[in-house]
Protein backbone atom coordinates (compact mmCIF):
# COMPACT_ATOMS: atom_id res chain seq x y z
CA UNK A 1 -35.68 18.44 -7.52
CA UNK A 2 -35.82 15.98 -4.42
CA UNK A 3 -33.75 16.37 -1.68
CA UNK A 4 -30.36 14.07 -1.76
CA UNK A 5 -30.30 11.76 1.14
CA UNK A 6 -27.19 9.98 0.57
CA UNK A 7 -26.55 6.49 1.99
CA UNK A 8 -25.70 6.01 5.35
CA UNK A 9 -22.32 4.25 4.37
CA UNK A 10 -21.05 7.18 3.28
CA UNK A 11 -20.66 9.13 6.04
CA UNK A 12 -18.98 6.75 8.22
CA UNK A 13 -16.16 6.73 5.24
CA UNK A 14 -13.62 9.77 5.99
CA UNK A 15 -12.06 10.63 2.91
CA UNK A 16 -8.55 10.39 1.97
CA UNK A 17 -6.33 12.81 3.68
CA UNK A 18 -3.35 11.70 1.60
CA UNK A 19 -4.98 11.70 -2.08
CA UNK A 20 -6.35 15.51 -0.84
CA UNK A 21 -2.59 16.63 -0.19
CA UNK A 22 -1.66 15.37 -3.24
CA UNK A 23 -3.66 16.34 -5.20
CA UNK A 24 -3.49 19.98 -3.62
CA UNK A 25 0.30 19.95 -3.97
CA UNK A 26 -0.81 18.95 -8.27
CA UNK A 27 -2.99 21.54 -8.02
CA UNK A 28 -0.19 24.56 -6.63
CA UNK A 29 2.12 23.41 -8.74
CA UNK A 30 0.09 23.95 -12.01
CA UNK A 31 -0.44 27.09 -10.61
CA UNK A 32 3.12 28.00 -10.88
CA UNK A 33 4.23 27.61 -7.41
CA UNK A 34 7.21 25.81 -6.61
CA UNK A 35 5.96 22.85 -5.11
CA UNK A 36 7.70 20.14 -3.13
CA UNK A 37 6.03 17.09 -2.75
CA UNK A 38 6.43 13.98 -0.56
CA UNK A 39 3.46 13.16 -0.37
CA UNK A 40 2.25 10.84 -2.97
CA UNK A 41 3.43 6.87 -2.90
CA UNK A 42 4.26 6.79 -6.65
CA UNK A 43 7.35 6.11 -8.13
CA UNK A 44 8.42 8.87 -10.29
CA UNK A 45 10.39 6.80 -12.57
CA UNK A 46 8.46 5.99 -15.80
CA UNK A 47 7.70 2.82 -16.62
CA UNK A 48 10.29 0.32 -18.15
CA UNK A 49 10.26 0.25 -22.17
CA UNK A 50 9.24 -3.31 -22.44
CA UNK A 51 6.47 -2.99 -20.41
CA UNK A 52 5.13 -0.30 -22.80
CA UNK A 53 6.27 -1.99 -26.03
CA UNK A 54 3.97 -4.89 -24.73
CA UNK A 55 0.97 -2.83 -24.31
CA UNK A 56 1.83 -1.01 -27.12
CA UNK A 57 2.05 -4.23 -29.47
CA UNK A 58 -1.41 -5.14 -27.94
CA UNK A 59 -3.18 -2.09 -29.24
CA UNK A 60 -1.44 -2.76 -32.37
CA UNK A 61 -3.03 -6.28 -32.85
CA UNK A 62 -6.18 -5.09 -31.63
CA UNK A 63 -6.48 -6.53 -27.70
CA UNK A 64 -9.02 -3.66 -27.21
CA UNK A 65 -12.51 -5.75 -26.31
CA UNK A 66 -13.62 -6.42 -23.42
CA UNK A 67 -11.94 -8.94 -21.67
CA UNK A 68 -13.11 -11.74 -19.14
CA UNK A 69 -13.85 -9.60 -15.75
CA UNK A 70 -11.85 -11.65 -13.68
CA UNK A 71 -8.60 -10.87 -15.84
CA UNK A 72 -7.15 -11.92 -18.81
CA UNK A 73 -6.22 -16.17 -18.79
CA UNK A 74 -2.69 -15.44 -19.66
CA UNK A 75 -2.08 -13.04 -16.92
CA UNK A 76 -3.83 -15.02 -14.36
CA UNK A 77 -1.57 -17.54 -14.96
CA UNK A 78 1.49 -15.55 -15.14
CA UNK A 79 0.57 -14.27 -11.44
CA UNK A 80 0.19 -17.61 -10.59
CA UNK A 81 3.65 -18.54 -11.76
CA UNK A 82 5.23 -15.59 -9.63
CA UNK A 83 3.38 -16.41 -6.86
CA UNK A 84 4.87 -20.44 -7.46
CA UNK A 85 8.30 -18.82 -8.35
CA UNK A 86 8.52 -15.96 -5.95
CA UNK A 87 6.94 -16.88 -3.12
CA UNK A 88 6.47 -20.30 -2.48
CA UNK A 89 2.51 -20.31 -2.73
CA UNK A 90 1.05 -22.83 -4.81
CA UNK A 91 -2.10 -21.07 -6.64
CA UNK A 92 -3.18 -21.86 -10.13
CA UNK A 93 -5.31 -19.35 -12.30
CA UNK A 94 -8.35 -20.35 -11.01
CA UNK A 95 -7.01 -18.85 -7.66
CA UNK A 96 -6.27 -15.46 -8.93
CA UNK A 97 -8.10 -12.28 -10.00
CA UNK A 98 -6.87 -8.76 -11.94
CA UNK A 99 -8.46 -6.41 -10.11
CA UNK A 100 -8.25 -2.18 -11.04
CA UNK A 101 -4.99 -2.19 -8.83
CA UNK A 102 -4.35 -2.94 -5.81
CA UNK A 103 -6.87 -0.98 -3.96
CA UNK A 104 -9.47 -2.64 -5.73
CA UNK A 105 -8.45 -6.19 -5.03
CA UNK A 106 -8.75 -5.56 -1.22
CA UNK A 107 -12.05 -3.45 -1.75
CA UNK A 108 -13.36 -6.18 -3.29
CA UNK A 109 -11.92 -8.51 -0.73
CA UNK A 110 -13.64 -7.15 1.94
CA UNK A 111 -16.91 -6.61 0.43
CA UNK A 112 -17.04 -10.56 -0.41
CA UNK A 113 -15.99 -11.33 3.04
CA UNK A 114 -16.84 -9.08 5.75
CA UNK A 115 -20.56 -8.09 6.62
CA UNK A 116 -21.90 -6.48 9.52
CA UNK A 117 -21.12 -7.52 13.06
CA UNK A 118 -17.57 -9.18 11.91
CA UNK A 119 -14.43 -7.27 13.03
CA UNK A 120 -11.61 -6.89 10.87
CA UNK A 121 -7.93 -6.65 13.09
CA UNK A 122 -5.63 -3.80 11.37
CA UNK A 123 -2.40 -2.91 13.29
CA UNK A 124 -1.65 0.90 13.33
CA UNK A 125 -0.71 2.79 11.83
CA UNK A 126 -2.42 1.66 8.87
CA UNK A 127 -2.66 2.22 5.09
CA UNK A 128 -5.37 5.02 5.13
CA UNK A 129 -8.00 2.72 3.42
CA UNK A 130 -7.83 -0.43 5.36
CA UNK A 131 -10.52 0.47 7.80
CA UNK A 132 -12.39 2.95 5.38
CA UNK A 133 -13.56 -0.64 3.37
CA UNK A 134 -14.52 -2.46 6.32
CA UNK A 135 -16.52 0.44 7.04
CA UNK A 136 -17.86 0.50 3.82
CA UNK A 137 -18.51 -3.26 3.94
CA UNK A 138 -20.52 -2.74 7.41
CA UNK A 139 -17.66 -4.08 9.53
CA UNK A 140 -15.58 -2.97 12.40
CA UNK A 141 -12.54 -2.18 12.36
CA UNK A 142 -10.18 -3.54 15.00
CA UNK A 143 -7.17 -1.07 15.68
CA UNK A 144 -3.77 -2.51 17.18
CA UNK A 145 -1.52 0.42 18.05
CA UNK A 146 2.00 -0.37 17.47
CA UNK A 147 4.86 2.41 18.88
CA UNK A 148 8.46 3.33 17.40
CA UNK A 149 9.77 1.09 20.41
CA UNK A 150 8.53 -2.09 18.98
CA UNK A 151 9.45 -0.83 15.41
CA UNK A 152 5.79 -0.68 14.51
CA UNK A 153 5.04 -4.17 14.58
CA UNK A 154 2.22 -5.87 15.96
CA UNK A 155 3.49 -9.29 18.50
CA UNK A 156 1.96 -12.47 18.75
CA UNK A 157 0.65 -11.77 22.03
CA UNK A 158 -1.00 -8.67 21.18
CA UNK A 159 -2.47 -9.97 18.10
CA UNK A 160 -4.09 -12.95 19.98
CA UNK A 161 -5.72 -11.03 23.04
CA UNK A 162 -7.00 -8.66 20.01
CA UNK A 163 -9.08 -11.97 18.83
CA UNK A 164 -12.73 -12.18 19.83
CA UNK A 165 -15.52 -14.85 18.44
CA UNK A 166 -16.23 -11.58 15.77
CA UNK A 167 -12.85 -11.74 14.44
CA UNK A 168 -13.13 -12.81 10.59
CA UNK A 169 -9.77 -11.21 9.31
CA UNK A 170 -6.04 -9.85 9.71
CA UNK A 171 -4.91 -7.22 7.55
CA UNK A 172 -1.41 -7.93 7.54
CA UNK A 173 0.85 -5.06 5.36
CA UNK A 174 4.58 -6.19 4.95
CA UNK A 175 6.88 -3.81 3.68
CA UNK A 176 4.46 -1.01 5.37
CA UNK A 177 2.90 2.02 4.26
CA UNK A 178 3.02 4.50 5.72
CA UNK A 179 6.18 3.05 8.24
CA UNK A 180 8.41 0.81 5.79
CA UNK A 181 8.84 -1.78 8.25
CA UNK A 182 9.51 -5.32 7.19
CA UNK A 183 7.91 -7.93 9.50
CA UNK A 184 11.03 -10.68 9.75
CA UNK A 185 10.79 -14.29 8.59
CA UNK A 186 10.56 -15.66 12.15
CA UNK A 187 8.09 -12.77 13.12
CA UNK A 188 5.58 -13.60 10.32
CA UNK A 189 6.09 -17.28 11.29
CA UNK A 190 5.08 -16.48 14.84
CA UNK A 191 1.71 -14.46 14.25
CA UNK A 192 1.01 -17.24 11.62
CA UNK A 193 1.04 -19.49 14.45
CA UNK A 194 -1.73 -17.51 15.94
CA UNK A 195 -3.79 -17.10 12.82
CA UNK A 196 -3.89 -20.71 12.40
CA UNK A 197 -4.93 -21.36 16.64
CA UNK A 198 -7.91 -19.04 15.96
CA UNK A 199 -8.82 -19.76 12.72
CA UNK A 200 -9.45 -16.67 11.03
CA UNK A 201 -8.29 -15.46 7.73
CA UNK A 202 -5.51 -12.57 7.29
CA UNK A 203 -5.17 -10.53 3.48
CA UNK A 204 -1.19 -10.04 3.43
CA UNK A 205 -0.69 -6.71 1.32
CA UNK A 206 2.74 -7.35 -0.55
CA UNK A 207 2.79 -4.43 -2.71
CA UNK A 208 5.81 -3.51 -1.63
CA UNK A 209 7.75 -6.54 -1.97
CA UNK A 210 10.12 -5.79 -4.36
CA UNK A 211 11.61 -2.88 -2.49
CA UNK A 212 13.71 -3.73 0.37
CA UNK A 213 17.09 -2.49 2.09
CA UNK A 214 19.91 -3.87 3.86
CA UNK A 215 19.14 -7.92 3.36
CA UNK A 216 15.79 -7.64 4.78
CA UNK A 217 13.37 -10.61 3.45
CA UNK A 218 9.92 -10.98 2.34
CA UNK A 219 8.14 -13.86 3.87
CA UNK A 220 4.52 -14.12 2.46
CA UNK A 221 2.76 -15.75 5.25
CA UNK A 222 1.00 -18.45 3.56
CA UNK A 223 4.52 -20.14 2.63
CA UNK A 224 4.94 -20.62 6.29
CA UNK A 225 3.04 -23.43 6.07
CA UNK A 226 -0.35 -25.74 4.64
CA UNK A 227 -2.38 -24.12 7.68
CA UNK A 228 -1.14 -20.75 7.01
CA UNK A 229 -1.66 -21.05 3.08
CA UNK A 230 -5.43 -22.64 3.61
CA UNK A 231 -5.90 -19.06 5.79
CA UNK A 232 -4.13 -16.67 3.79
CA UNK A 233 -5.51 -14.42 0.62
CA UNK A 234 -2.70 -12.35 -1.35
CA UNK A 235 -3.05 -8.69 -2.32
CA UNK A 236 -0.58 -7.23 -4.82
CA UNK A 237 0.05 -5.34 -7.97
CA UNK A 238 2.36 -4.09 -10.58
CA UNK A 239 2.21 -0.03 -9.40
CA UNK A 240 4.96 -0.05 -6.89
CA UNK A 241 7.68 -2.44 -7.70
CA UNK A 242 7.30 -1.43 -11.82
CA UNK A 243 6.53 1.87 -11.17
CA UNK A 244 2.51 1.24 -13.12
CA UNK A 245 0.57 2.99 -11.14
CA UNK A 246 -1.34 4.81 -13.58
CA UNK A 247 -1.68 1.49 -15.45
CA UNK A 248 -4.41 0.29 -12.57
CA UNK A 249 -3.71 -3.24 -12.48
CA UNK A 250 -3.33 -5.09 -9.05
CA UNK A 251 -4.88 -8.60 -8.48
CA UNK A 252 -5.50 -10.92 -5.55
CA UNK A 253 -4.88 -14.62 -4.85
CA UNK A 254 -6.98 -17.23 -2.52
CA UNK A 255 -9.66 -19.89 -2.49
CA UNK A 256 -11.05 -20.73 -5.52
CA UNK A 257 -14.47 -19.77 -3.53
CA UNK A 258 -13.67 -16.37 -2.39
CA UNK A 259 -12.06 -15.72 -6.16
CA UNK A 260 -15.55 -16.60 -7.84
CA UNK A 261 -16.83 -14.22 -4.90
CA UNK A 262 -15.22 -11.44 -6.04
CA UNK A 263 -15.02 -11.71 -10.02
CA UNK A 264 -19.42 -11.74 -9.05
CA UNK A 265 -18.62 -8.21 -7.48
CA UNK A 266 -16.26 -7.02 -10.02
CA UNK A 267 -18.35 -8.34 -12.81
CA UNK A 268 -21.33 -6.07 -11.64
CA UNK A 269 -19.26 -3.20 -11.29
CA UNK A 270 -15.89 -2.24 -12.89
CA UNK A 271 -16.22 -5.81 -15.25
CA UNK A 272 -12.78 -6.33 -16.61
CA UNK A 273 -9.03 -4.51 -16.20
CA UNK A 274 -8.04 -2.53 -18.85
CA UNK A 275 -7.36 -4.80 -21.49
CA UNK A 276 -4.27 -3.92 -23.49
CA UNK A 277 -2.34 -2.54 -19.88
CA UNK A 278 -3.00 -6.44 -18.91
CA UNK A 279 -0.75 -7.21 -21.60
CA UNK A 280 1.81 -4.35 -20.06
CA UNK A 281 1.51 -6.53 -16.76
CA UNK A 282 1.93 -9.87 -18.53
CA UNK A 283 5.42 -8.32 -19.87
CA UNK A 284 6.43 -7.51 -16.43
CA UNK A 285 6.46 -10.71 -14.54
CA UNK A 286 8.13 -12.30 -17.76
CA UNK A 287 10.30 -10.04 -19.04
CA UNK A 288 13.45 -8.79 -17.54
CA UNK A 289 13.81 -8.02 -13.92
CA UNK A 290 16.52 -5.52 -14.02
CA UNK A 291 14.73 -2.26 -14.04
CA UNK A 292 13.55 -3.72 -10.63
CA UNK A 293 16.82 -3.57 -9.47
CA UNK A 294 17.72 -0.23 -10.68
CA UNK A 295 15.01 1.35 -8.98
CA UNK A 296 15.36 -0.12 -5.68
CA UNK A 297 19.16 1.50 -5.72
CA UNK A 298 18.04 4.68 -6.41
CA UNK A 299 15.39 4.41 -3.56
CA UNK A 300 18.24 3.61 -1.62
CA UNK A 301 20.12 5.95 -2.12
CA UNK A 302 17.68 8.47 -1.49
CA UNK A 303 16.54 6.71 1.52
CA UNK A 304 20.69 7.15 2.85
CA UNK A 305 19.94 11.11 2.18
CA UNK A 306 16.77 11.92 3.10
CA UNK A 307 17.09 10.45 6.52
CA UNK A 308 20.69 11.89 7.51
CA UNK A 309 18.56 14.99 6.75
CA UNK A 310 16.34 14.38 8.89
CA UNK A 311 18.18 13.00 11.82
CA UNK A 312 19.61 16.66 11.55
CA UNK A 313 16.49 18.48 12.05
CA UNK A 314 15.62 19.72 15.67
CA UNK A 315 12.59 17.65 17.26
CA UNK A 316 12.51 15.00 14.41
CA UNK A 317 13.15 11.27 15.37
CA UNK A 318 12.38 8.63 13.21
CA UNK A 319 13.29 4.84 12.63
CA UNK A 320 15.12 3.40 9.29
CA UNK A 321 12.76 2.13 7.12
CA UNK A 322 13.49 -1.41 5.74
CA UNK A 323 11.44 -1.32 2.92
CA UNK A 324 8.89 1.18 0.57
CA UNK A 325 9.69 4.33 -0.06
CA UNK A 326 8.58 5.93 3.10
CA UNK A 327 9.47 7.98 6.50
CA UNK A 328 7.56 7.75 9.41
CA UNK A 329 8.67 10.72 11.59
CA UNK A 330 8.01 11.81 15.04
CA UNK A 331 7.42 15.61 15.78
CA UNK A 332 5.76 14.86 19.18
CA UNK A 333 8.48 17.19 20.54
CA UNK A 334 7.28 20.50 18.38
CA UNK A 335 3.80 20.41 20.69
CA UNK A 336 1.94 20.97 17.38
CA UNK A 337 -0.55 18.27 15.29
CA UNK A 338 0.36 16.52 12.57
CA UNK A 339 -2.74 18.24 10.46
CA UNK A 340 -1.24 21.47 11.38
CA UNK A 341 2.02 20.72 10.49
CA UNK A 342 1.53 19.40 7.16
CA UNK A 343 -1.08 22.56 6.45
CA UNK A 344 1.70 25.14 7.25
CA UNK A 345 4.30 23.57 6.32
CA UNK A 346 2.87 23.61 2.35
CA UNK A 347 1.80 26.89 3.02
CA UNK A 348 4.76 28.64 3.56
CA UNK A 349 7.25 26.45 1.84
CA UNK A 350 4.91 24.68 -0.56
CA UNK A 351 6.34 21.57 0.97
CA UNK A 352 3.60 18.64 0.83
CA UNK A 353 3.71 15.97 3.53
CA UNK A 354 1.18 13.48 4.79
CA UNK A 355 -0.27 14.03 8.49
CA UNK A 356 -0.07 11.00 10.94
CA UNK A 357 -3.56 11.52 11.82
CA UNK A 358 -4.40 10.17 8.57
CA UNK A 359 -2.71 6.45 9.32
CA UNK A 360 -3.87 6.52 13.09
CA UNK A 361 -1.50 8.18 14.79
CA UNK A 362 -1.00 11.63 15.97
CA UNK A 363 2.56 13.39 16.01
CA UNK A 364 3.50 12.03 13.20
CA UNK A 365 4.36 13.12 9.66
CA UNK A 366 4.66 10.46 6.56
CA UNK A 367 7.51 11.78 4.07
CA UNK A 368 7.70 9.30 0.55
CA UNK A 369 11.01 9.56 -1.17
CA UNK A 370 9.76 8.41 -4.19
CA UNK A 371 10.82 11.28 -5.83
CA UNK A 372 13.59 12.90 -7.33
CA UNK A 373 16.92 13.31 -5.59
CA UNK A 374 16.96 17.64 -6.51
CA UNK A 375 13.12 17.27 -5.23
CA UNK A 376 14.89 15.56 -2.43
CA UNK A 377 17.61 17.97 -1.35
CA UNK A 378 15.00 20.69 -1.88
CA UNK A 379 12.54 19.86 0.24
CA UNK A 380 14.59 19.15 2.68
CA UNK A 381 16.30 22.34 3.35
CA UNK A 382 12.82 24.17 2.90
CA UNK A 383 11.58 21.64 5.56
CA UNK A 384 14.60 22.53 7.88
CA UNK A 385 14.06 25.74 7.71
CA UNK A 386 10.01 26.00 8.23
CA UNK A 387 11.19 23.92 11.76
CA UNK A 388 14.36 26.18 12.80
CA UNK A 389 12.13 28.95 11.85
CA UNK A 390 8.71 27.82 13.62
CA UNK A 391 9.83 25.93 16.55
CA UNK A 392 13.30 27.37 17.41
């Protein structure tokens, strides 16, 4: 047997911290333990009957082939109408691509348009993967630190003495994961203005679009304006706002160019989307909207609860999110890291959190209320406790 001499590539990845707590806290639990998990970004609602009936009726009627790789011509369309209808962005089909969820759209993103020696700007913290695929793609990531104080947003200013000659791309992530901040309508038009001076391109991530609080807006940045839309490429999918996420379908929007770009990648690797859960998409932008609705009041009201719980816990501070499903707590004041937090804290009372560490920032822990309000109350008082306990 040779010896295995993996790729360089990989070892400048750093795997997921928040898939390995997850799936650790999966793992414990079908063991028998009584696991408490915030840890995982998915919904636990299951998804809305119509949605299934659709792919359902699909199957029936034999939609089982394989399927044009850059997404069935039906759905491509229907994102395009959303995108019209929605969001004020004026794509047609040929603009779009269904890409393996969400992920995969700004994988294959990045591998179309970054190569080595081009820096890629993220503000922080980040979604875990951002800077993992420009890695992958032989880029550089570009890390803008953002604090509580400024509500985790990146300014104009900052974003602009960030830009060098190298800079190809913004990843711009409005709602946030892992903070749930909502960039405002005059904020987004502000760093658009900067995007368009320099001339670089920025990805806006709007999978959490559809869940918002307290009359916060979503303002896509390429509706601020023709310059901003000529510069702009739209990542989205169906797992967070129609709770899909085992479904796999995301898709991204942009120059007909960069499209054809990436259905070349995706046709010499994944080739098409599942075909019959393209049909469960398809029912989702067209059908009705109200199961939307109902699950942005439960997050809600589990948003109300979970953080007067933890406003009540010793050494915890943390902002109110105004969108996702997410908290983005400080510990700073326990003197202990976030890895070491999380790690005991499932230990002894199988709670499951996400570490900071893992977005980019230390003394910080990433709670996701996207989970049951028992699960809720639960793992709340067994978090209380592991701090009044630990750090009393």
């Amino acid at each position: 047997m040779p010896s295995l001499s993996l790729a360089s590539r990989v070892n400048r990845v750093t795997p997921s911290l928040t898939l390995a707590i997850a799936a650790k806290a999966k793992a414990m639990k079908a063991d028998g333990l009584p696991v408490c998990s915030f840890s995982a970004g998915e919904p636990d609602f299951d998804t809305p009957n119509h949605i299934k009936a659709a792919a359902k009726l699909a199957l029936d009627e034999g939609k089982t082939r394989y399927g044009p790789a850059a997404g069935e011509p039906a759905l491509r369309q229907a994102i395009a109408n959303k995108l019209r209808q929605d969001n004020n962005l004026c794509y047609g089909p040929e603009n779009v691509i269904v890409t393996n969820g969400g992920k995969h759209s700004l994988y294959g993103l990045i591998m179309a348009l970054i190569e080595a020696g081009d820096e890629v700007i993220i503000p922080s913290p980040y979604w875990v993967s951002y800077p993992e695929m420009v890695k992958l793609a032989g880029g550089t990531p570009v890390l803008l630190p953002t604090s509580p104080e400024q509500n985790y947003r990146i300014t104009p200013n900052q974003l602009r003495q960030a830009i060098t000659p190298k800079t190809k791309l913004l990843v711009l992530n409005s709602p946030s994961n892992p903070t749930g901040m909502v960039y405002s309508p005059e904020e987004i038009r502000a760093l658009a203005a900067v995007v368009i001076e320099a001339d670089i391109w920025v990805v806006s991530d709007e999978i959490y679009e559809k869940i918002l609080y307290d009359g916060a807006t979503h303002l896509s940045i390429g509706a601020v304006s023709a310059e901003a839309f000529d510069r702009t490429i739209i990542s989205n999918g169906f797992a967070k706002g129609y709770s899909m996420t085992g479904w796999r379908v995301g898709y991204l929007a942009g120059p007909q160019e960069l499209i054809q770009a990436v259905g070349t990648i995706q046709g010499h690797s994944t080739s098409n989307v599942c075909t019959f859960a393209q049909y469960g998409a398809i029912a989702a932008l067209e059908g009705p909207q109200d199961c939307v609705t109902t699950m942005g009041r439960a997050f809600a009201d589990r948003r109300q609860v979970i953080l007067e719980r933890c406003r009540q816990i010793p050494g915890f501070t943390c902002g109110t999110p105004e969108g996702a499903f997410y908290l983005y707590i400080d510990i700073e004041p326990l003197g202990i890291s976030s890895l070491e937090f999380c790690t005991q804290l499932l230990i002894d009372k199988y709670v499951a959190a996400i570490p900071g560490i893992a977005f980019g920032t230390e003394g910080k822990i990433r709670l996701s209320y996207a989970t049951s309000m028992e699960a809720i109350l639960e793992g709340m008082d067994r978090l209380e406790a592991f701090v009044k306990q630990r750090f009393s």
